[in-house]
Protein backbone atom coordinates (compact mmCIF):
# COMPACT_ATOMS: atom_id res chain seq x y z
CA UNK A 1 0.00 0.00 0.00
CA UNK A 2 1.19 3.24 -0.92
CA UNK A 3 1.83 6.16 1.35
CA UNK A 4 -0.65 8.27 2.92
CA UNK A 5 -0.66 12.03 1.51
CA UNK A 6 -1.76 14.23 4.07
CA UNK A 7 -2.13 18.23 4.41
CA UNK A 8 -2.19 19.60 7.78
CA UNK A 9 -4.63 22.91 8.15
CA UNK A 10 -5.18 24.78 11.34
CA UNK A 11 -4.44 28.94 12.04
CA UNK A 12 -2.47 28.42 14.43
CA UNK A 13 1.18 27.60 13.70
CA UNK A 14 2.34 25.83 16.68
CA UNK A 15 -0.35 23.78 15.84
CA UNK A 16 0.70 23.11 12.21
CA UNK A 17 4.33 22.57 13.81
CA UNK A 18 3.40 19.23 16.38
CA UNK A 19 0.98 17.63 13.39
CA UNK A 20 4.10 18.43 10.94
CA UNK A 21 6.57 16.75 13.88
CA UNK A 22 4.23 14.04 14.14
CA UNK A 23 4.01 13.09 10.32
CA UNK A 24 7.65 13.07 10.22
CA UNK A 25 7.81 10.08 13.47
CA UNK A 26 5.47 8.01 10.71
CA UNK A 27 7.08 6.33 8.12
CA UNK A 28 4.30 5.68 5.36
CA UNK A 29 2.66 9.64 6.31
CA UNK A 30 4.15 11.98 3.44
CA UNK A 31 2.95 15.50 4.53
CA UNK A 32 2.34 17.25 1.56
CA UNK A 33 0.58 20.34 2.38
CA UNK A 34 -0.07 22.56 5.49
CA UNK A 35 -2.70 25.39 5.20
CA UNK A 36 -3.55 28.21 7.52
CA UNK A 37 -6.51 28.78 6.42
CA UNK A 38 -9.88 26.52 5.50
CA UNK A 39 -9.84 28.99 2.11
CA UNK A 40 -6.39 28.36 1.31
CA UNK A 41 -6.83 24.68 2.19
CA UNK A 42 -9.61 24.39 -0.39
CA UNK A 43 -7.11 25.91 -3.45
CA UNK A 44 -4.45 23.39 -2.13
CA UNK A 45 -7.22 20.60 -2.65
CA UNK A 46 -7.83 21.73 -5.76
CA UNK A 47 -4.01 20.97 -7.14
CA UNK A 48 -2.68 18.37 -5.15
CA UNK A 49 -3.98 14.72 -4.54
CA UNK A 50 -4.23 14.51 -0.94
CA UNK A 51 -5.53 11.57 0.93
CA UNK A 52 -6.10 12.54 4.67
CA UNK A 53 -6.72 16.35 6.04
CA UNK A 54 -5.62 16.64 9.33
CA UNK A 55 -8.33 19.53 9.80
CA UNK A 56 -8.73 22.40 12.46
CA UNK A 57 -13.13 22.56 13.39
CA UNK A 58 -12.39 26.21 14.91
CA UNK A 59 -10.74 28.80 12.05
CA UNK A 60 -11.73 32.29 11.44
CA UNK A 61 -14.06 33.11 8.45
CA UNK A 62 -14.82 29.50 7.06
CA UNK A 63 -14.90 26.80 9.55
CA UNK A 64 -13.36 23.26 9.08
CA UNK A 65 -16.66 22.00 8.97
CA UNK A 66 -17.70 24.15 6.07
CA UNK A 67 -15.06 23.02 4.61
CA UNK A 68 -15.81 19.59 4.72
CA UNK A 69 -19.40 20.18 3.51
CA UNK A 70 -18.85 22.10 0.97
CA UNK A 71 -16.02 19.96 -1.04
CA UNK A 72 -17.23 17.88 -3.18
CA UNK A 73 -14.54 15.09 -3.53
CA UNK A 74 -13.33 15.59 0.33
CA UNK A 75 -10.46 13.36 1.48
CA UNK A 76 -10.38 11.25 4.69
CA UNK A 77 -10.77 13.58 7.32
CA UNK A 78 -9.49 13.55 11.01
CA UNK A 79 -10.70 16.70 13.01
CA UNK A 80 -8.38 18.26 15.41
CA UNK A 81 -9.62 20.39 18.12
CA UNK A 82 -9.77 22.06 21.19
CA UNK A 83 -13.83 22.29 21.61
CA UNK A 84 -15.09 18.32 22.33
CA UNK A 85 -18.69 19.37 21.48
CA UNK A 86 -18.14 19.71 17.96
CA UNK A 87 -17.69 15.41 18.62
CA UNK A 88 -20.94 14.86 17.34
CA UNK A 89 -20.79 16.87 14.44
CA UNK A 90 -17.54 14.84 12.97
CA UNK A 91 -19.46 11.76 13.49
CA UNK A 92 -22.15 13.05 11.24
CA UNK A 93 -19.60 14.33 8.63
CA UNK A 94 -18.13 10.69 8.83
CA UNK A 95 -14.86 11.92 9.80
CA UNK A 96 -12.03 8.98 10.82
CA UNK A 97 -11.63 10.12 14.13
CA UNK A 98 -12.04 13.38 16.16
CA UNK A 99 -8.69 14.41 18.48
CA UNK A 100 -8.86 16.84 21.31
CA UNK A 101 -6.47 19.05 21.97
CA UNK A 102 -3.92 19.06 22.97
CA UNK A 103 -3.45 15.39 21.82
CA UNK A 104 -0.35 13.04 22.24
CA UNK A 105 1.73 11.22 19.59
CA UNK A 106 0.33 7.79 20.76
CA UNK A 107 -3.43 8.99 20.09
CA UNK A 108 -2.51 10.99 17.19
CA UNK A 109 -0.97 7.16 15.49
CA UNK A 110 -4.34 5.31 16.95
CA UNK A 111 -5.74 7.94 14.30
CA UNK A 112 -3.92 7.15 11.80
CA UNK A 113 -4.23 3.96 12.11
CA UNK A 114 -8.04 3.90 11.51
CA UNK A 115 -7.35 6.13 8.33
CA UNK A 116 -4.99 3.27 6.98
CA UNK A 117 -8.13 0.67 7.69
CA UNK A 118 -10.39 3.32 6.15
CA UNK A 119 -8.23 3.81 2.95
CA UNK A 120 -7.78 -0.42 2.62
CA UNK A 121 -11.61 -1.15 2.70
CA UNK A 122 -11.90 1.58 0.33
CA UNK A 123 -9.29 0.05 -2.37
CA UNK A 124 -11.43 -3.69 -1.26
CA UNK A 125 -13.82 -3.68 -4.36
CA UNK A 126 -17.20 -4.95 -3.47
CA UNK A 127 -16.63 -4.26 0.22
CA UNK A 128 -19.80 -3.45 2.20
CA UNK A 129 -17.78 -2.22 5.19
CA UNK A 130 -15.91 0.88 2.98
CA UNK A 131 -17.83 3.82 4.13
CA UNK A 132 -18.60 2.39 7.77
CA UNK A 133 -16.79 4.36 10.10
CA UNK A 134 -14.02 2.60 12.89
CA UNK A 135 -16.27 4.81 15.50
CA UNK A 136 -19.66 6.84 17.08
CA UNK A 137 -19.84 9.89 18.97
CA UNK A 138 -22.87 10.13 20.17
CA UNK A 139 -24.60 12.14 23.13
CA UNK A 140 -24.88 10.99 26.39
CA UNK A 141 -26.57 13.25 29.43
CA UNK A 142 -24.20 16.25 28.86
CA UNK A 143 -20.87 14.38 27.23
CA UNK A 144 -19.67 13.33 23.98
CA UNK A 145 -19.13 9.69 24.40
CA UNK A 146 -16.96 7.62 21.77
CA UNK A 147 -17.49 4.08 20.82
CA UNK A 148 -15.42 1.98 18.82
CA UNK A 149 -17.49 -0.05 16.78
CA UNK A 150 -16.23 -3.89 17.35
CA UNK A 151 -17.57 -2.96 20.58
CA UNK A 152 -20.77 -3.17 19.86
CA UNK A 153 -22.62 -6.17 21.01
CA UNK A 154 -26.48 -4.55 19.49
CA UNK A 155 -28.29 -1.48 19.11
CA UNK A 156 -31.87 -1.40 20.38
CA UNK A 157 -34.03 1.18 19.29
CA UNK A 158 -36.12 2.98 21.51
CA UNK A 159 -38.62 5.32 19.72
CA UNK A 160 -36.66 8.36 19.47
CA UNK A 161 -33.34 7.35 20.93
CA UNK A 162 -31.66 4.00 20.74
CA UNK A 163 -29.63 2.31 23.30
CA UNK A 164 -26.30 1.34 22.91
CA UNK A 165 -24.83 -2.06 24.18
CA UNK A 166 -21.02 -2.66 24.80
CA UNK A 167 -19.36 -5.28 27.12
CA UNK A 168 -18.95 -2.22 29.87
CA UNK A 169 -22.16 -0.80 29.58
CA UNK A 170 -24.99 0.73 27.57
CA UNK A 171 -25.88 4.19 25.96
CA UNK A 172 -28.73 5.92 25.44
CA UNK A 173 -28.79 8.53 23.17
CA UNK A 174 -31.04 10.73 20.39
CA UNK A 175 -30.86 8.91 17.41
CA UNK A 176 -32.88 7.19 15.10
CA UNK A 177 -32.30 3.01 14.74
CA UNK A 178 -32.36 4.02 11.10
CA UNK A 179 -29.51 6.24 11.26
CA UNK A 180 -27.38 4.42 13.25
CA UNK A 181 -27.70 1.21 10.71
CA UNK A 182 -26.81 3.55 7.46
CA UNK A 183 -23.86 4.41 10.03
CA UNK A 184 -23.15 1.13 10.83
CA UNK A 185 -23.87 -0.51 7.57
CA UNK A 186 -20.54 -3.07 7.75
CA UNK A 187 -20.90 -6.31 6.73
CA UNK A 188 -20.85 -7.65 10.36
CA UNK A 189 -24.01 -5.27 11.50
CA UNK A 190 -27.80 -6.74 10.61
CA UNK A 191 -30.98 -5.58 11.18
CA UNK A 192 -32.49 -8.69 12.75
CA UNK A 193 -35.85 -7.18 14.22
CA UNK A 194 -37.65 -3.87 13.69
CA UNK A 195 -35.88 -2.96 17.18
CA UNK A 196 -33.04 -4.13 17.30
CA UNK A 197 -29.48 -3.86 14.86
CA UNK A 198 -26.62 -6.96 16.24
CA UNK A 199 -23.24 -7.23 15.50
CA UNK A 200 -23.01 -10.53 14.10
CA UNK A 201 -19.29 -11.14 15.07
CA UNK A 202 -20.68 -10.90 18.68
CA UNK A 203 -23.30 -13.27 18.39
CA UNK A 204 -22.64 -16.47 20.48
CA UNK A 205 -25.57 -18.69 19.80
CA UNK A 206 -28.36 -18.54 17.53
CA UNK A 207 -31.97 -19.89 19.20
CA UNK A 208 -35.63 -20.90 17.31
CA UNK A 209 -36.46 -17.00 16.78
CA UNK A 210 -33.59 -15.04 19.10
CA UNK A 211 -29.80 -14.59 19.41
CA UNK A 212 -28.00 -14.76 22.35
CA UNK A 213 -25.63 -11.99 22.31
CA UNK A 214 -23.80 -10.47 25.83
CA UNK A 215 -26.07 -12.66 27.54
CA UNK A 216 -28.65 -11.53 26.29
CA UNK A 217 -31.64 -13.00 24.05
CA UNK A 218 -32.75 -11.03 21.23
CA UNK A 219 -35.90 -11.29 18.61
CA UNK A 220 -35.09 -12.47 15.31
CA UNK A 221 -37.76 -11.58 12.63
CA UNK A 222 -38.92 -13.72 9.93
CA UNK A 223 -37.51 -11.47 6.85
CA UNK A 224 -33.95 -11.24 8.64
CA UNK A 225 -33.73 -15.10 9.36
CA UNK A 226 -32.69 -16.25 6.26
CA UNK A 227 -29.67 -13.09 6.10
CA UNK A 228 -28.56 -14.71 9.45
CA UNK A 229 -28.32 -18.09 8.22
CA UNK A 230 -26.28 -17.51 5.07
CA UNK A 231 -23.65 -15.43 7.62
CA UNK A 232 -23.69 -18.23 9.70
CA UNK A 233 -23.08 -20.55 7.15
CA UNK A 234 -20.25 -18.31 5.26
CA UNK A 235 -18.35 -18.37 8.83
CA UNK A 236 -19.22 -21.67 9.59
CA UNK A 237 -15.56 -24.41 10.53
């Protein structure tokens, strides 16, 4: 796989400076570009074939999220910044990863590393997991939560908010069931029930009508059956 080609765009220049530091520490990172601006950034974009935008949210006159919205062909994206309540808002732009400043090296390369498993499902032709994101942030009481997706055990919707089911514990939050499976539209999630969305690579037993997953059993309708069975079978020793 070929290097990563990234641009680095913030308004501050100490800022520009640790991103530019940290590129340099990783190998197969060629920084190629580093804007100042989200207007200048959008001319670079224009010439240069850039694969990841390390990308400032907070920048005078155009924000890094207008940015993102308004290019068309915009590159992987991992937002840096110093404001955690824009969290929710990279989630929904289907950024790679959201880092709060100030941010070490160590959590800067966990980013990357998501980009590189972004960018290889993306050159995977046919895959059904290319545009599913390696995360959620999603709002919980009065914090922006993250949580990595192969945590997941299911998702179970609750009218106007869904809950959220990891190994540690469960989140409630404002969503729609419906938007959270577009989100989560991997090969690995299924809609098994009008309620309820499972990770399938967490399911440890499969009843007359329910899966048990974390210990828990959950409804299996008619029209999802058969999708479980032929996943089942494709996995099966």
């Amino acid at each position: 796989m070929s290097n990563l080609r990234c641009m680095a765009v913030d308004d501050e220049p100490l800022a520009l400076d640790i991103i530019g530091e940290f590129c340099r520490r990783i190998p197969d990172l060629d920084l190629v570009a580093r804007a100042g601006s989200a207007v200048e950034a959008a001319g670079i974009l224009e010439r240069e074939s850039v694969d990841l935008v390390f990308l400032d949210i907070s920048m005078p006159h155009v924000s890094g999220v207008e940015l993102a919205r308004r290019t068309e062909r915009m590159p992987m994206v991992i937002f840096t910044t110093a404001y955690p309540d824009y969290a929710v808002t990279g989630f929904e732009l289907d950024a790679v990863d959201y880092l709060l400043k100030p941010f070490s090296f160590e959590r800067f390369e966990r980013a990357v590393d998501r980009a590189r498993t972004r960018r290889g499902r993306q050159e995977r032709p046919g895959s059904a997991a290319q545009s599913a994101p390696d995360c959620l942030f999603v709002r919980v009481d009065y914090a922006t939560v993250r949580i990595d997706r192969s945590d997941i055990l299911y998702v179970e919707g609750l009218k106007d908010y869904v809950r959220i089911v990891t190994p540690a514990r469960s989140y409630v939050t404002k969503l729609s069931l419906k938007k959270v499976e577009r989100t989560l539209h991997a090969d690995t999630f299924l809609r098994v029930h009008k309620s309820y969305l499972v990770n399938l690579a967490r399911v440890e037993s499969v009843e007359t009508g329910f899966v048990r997953i974390g210990g828990q059993r959950i409804p299996v309708g008619t029209a999802s059956r058969k999708l479980l069975i032929d996943y089942l079978r494709s996995n099966r020793v």
